[in-house]
N, C-alpha and C. Protein backbone atom coordinates (compact mmCIF):
# COMPACT_ATOMS: atom_id res chain seq x y z
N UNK A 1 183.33 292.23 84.49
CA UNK A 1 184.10 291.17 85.13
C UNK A 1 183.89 291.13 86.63
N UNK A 2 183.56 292.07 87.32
CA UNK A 2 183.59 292.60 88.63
C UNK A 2 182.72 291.23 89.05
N UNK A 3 180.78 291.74 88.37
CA UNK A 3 179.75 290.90 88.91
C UNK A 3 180.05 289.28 88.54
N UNK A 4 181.02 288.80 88.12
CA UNK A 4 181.14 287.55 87.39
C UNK A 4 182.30 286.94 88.90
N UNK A 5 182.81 288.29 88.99
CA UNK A 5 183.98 287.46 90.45
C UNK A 5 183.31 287.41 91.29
N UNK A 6 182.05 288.16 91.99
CA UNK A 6 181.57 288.60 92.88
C UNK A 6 180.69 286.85 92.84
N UNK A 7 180.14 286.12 91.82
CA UNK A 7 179.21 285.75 92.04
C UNK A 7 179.93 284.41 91.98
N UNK A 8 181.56 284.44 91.49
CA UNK A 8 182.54 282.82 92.06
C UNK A 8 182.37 282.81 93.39
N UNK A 9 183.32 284.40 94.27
CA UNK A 9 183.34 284.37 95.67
C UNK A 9 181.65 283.91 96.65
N UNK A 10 180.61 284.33 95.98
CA UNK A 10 179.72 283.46 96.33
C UNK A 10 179.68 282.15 96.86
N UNK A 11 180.04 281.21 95.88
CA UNK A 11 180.36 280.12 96.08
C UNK A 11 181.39 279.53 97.03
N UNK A 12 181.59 280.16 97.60
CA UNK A 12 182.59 279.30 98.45
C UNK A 12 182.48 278.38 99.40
N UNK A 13 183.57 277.73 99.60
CA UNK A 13 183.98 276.92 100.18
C UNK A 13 183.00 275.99 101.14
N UNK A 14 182.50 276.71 101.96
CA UNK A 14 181.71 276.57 102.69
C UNK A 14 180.38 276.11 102.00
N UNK A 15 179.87 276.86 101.50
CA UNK A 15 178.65 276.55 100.78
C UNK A 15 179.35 275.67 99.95
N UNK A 16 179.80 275.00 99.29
CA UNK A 16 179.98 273.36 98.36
C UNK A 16 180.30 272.55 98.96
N UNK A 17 180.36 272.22 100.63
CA UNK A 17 180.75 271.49 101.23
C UNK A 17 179.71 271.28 101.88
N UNK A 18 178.52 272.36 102.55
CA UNK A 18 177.28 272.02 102.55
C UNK A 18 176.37 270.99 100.97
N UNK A 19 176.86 271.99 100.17
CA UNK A 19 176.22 271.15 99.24
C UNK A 19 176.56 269.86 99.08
N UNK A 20 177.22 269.62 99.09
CA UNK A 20 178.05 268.15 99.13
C UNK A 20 177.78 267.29 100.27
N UNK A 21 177.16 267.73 101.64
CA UNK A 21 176.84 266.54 102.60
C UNK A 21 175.41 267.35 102.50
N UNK A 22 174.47 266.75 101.61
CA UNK A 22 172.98 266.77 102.51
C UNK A 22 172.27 265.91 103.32
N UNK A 23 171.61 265.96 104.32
CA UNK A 23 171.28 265.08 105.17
C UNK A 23 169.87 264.90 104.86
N UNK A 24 169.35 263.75 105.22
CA UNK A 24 167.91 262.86 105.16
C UNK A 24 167.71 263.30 103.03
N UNK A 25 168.44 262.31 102.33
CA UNK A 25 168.20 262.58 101.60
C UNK A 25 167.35 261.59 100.72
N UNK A 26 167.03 259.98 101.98
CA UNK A 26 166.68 259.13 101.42
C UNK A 26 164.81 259.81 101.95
N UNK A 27 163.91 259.25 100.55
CA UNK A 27 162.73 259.78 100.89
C UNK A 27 162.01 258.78 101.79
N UNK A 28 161.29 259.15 102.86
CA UNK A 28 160.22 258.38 103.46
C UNK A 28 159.29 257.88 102.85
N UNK A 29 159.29 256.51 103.64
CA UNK A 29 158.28 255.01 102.55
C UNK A 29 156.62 255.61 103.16
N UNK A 30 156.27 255.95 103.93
CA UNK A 30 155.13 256.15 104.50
C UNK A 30 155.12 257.56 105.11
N UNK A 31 155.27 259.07 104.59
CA UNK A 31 155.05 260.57 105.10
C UNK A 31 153.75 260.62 105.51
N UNK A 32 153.75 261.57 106.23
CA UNK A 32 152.32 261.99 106.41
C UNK A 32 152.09 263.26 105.37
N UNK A 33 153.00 263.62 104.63
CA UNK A 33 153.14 264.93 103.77
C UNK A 33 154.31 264.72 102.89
N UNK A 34 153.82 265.62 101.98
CA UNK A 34 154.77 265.22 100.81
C UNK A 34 154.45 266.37 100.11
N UNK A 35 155.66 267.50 99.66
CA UNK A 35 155.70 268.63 99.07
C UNK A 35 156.96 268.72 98.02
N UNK A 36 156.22 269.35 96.99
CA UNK A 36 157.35 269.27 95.86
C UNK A 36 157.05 271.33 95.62
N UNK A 37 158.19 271.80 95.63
CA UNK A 37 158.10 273.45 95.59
C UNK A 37 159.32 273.31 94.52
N UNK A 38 159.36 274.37 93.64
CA UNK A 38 159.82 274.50 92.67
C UNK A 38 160.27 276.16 92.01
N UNK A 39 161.39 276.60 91.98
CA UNK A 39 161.43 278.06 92.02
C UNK A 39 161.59 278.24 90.03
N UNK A 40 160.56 279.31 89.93
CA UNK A 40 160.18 279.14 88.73
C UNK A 40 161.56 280.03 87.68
N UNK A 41 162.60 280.83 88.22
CA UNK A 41 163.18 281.13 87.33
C UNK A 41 164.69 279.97 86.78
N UNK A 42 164.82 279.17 87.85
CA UNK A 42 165.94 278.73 87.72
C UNK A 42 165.83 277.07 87.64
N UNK A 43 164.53 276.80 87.97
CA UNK A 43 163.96 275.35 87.78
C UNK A 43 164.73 274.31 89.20
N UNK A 44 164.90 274.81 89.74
CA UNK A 44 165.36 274.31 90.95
C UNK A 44 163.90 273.49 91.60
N UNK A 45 164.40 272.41 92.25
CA UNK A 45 163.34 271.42 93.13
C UNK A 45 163.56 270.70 94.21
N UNK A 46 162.88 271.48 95.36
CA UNK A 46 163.16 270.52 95.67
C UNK A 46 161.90 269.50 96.54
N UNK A 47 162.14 268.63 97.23
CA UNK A 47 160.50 267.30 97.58
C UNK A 47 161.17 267.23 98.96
N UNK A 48 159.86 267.28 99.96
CA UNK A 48 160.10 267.28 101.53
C UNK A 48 158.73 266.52 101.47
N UNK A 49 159.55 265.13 102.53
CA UNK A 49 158.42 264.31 103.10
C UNK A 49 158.79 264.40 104.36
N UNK A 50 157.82 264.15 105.32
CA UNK A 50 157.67 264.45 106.85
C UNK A 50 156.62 263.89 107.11
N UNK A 51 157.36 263.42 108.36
CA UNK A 51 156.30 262.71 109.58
C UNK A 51 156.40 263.44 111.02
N UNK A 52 155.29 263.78 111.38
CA UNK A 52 154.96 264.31 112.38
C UNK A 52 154.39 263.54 113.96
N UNK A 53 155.05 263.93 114.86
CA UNK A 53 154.87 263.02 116.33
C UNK A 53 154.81 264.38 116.86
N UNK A 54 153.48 264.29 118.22
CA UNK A 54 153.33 264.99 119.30
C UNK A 54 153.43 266.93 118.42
N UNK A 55 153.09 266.85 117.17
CA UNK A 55 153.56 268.46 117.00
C UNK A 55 155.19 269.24 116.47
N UNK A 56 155.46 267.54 116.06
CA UNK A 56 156.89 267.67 116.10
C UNK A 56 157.57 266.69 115.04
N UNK A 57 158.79 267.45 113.70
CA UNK A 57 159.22 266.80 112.73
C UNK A 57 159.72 265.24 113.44
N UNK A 58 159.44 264.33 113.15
CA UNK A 58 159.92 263.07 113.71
C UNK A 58 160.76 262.12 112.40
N UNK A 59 160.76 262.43 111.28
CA UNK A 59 161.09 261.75 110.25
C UNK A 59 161.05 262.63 109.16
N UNK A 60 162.63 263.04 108.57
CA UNK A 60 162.30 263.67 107.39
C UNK A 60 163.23 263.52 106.22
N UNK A 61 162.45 263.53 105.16
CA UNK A 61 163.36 263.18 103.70
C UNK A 61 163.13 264.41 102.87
N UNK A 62 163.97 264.34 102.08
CA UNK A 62 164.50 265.40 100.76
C UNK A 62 164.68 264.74 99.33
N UNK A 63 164.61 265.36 98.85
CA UNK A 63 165.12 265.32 97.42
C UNK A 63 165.65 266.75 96.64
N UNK A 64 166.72 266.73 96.73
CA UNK A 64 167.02 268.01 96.30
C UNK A 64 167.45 268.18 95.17
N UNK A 65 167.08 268.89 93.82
CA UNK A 65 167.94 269.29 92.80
C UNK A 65 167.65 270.78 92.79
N UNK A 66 169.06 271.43 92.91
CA UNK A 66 168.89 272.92 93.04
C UNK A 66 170.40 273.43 93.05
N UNK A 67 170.58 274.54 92.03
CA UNK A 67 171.90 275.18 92.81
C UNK A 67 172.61 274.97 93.66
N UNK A 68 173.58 275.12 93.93
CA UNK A 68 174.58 275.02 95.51
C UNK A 68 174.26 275.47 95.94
N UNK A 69 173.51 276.92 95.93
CA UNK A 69 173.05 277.67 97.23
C UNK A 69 171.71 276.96 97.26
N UNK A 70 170.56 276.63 96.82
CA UNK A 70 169.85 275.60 97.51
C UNK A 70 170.14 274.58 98.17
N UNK A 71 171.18 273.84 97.51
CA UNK A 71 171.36 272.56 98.39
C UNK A 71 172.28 272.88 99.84
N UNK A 72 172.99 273.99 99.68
CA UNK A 72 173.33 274.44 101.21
C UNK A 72 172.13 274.83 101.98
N UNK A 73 171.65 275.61 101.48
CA UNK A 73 170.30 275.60 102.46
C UNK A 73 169.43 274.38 102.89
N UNK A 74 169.52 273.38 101.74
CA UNK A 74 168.93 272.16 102.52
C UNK A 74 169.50 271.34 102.71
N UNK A 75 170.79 271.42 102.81
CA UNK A 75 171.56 270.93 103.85
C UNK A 75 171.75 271.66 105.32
N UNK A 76 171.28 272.75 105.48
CA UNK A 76 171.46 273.01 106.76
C UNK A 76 169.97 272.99 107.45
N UNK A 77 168.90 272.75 106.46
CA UNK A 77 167.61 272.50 106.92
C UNK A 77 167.75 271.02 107.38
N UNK A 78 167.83 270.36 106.45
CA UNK A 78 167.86 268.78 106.96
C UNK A 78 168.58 268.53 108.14
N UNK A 79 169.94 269.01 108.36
CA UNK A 79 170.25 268.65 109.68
C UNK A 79 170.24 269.51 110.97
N UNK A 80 169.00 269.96 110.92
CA UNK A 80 168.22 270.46 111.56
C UNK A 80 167.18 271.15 112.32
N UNK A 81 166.46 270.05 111.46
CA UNK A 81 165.33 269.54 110.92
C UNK A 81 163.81 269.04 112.44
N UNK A 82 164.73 267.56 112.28
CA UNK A 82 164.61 266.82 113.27
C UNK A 82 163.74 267.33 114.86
N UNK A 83 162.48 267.44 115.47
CA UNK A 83 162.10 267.53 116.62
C UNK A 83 161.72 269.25 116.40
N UNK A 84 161.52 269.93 115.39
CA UNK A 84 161.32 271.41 114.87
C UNK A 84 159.40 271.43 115.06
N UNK A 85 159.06 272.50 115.84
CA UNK A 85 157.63 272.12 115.66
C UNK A 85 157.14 273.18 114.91
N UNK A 86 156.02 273.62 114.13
CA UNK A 86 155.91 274.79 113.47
C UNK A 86 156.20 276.15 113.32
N UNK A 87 156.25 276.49 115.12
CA UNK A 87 156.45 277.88 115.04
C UNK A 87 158.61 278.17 114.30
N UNK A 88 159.22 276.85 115.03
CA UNK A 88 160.37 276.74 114.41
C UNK A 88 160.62 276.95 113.19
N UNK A 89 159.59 275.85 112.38
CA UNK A 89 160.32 276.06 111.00
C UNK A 89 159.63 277.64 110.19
N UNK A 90 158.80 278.02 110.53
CA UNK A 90 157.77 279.05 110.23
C UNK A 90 158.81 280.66 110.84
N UNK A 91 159.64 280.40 111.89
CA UNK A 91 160.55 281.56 112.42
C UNK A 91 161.62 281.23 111.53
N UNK A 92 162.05 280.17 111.27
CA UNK A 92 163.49 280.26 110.44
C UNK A 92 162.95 280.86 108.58
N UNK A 93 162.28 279.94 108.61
CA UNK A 93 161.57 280.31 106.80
C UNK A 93 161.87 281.79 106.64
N UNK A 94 160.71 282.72 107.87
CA UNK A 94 160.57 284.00 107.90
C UNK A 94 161.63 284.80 108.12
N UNK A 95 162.56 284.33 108.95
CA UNK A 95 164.14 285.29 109.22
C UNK A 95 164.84 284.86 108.38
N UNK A 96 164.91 283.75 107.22
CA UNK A 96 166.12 283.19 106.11
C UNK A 96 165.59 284.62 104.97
N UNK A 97 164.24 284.51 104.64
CA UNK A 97 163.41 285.57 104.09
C UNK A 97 163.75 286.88 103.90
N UNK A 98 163.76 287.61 105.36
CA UNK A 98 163.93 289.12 105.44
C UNK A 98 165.69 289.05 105.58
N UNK A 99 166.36 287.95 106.10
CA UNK A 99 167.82 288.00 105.88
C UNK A 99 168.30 288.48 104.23
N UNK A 100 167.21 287.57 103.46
CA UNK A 100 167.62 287.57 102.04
C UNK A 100 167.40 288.92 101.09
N UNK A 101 165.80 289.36 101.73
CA UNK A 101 165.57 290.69 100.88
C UNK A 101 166.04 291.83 101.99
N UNK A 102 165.74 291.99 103.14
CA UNK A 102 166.00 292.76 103.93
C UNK A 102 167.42 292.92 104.44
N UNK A 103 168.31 292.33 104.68
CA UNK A 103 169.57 292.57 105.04
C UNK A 103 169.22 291.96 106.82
N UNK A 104 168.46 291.56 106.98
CA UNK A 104 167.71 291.31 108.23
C UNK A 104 168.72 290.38 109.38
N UNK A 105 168.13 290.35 110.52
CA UNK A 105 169.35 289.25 111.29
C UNK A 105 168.93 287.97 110.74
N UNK A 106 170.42 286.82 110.74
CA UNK A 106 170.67 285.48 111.11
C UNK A 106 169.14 284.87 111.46
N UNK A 107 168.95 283.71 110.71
CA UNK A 107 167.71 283.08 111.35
C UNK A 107 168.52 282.58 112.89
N UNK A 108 167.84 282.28 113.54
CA UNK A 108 167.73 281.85 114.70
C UNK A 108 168.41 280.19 115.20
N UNK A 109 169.00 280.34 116.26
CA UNK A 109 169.54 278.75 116.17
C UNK A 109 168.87 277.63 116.38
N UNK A 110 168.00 276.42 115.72
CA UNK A 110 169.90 275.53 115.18
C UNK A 110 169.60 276.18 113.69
N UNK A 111 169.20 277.14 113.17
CA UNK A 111 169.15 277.42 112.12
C UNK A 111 170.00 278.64 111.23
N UNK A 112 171.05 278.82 112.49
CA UNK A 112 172.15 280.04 112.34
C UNK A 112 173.01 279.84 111.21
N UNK A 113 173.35 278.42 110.71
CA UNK A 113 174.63 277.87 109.77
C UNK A 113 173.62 278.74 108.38
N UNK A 114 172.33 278.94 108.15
CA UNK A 114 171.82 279.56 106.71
C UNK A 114 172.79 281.13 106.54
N UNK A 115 173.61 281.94 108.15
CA UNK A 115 174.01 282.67 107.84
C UNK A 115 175.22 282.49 106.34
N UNK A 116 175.41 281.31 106.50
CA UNK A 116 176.48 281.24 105.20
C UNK A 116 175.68 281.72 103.99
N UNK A 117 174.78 281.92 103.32
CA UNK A 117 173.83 281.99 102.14
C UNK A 117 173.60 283.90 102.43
N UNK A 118 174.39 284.34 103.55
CA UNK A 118 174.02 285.97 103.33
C UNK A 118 174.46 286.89 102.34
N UNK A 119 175.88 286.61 101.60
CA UNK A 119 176.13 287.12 100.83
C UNK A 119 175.24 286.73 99.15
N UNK A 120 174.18 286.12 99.07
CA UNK A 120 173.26 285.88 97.70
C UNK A 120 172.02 286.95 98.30
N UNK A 121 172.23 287.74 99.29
CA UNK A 121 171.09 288.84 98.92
C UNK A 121 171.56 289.53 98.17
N UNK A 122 172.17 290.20 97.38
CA UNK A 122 172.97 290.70 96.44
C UNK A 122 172.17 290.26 94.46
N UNK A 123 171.76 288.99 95.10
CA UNK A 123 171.87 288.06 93.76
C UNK A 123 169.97 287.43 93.74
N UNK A 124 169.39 288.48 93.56
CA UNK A 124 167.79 288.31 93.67
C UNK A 124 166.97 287.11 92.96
N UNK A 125 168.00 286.55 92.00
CA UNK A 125 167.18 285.91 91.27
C UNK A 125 167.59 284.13 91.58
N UNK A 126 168.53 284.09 92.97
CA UNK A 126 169.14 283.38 93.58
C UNK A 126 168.12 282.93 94.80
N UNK A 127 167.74 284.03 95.37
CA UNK A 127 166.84 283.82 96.34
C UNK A 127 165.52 282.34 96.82
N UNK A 128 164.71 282.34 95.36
CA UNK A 128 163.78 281.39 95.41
C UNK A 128 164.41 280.43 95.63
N UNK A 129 165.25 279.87 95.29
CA UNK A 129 165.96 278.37 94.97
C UNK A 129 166.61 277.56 96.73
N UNK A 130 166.91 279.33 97.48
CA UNK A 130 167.69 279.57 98.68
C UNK A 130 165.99 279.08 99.52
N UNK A 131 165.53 279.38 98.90
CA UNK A 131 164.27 279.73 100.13
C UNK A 131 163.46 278.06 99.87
N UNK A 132 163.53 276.94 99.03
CA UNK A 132 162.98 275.99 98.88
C UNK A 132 163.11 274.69 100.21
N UNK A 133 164.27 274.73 100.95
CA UNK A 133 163.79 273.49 101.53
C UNK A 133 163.03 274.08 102.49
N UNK A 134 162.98 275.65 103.42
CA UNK A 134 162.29 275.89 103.93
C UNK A 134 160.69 276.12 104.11
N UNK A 135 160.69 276.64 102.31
CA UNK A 135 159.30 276.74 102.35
C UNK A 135 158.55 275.17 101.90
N UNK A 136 159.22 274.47 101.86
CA UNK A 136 158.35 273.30 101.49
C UNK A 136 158.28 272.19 102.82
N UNK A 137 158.93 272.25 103.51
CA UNK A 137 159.14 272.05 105.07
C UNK A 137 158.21 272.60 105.71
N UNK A 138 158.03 274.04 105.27
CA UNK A 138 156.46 274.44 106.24
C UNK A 138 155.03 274.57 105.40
N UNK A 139 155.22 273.98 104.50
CA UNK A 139 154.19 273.46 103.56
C UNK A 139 153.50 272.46 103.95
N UNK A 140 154.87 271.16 103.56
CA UNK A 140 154.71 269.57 104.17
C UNK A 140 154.19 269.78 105.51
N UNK A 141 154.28 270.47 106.40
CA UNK A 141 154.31 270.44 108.60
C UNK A 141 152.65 270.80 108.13
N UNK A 142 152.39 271.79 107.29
CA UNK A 142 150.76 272.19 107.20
C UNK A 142 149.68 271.23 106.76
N UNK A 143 150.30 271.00 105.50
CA UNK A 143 149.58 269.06 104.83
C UNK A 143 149.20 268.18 106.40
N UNK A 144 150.66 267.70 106.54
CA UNK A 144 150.86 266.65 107.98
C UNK A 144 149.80 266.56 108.76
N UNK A 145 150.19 268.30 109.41
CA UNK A 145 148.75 268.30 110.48
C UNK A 145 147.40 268.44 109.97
N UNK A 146 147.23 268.44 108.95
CA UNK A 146 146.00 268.80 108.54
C UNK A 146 145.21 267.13 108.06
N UNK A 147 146.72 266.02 107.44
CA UNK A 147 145.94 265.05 107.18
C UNK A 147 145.91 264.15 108.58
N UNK A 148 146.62 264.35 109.81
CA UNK A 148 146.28 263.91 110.82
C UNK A 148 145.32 264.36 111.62
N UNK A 149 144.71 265.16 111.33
CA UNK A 149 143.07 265.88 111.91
C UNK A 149 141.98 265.39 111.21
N UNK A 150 142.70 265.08 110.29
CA UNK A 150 141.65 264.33 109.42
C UNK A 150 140.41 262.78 109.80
């Protein structure tokens, strides 16, 4: 009964209220990138389109179906998101990461609100689903620049 309370108090408050406002959730008519990442134990998905100006997110959409603790995470990715240039989203990805397996510090601000998602290091098989709008955010930023060099 213990791990069954442990994993309600998870859920709280906070995190379903993220889940409940996600931001840029309408998808972009014209991305320069378009990533669909998918965490294979729990079937979670989620789709990041992005447009890129000067080196820098200028336009970004979601589609999220995922757990509450995914969609808190991409809810706190999406809104703040916006004007992120690689090494940004590539430092938050990497500190949400070692936060999750490592016990590691807080990603970095404006990306500090993922501290709410610290108590699911505990919950390993939670993780992938946590880690999707980020890693597909620095997926999509890699596509982007790569089809604008093009």
């Amino acid at each position: 009964m213990s791990g069954e309370t442990d994993l309600i108090k998870l859920y709280s408050g906070q995190i379903l209220q993220l889940a409940a406002a996600i931001p840029h959730t309408d998808r972009l008519e014209a991305p320069d990138a378009t990533v669909k990442k998918r965490s294979p134990l729990c079937g979670s998905t989620v789709t990041v389109d992005l447009k890129l100006e000067d080196g820098r997110i200028a336009s970004f959409g979601q589609d999220v179906k995922a757990c509450a603790l995914g969609q808190a995470a991409a809810s706190v990715v999406g809104a703040n998101v916006l004007g992120q240039n690689r090494e940004g989203i590539e430092a938050a990805r990497d500190a949400l990461k070692a936060m999750l397996k490592e016990d590691g510090p807080t990603p970095s601000a404006p990306f500090d609100g993922l501290e709410v998602l610290r108590p699911a290091r505990d919950y390993k098989n939670r993780h992938a689903s946590i880690m999707l709008a980020l890693d597909a955010t620095a997926e999509a930023f890699d596509a982007a620049e790569q089809a604008n060099c093009a």
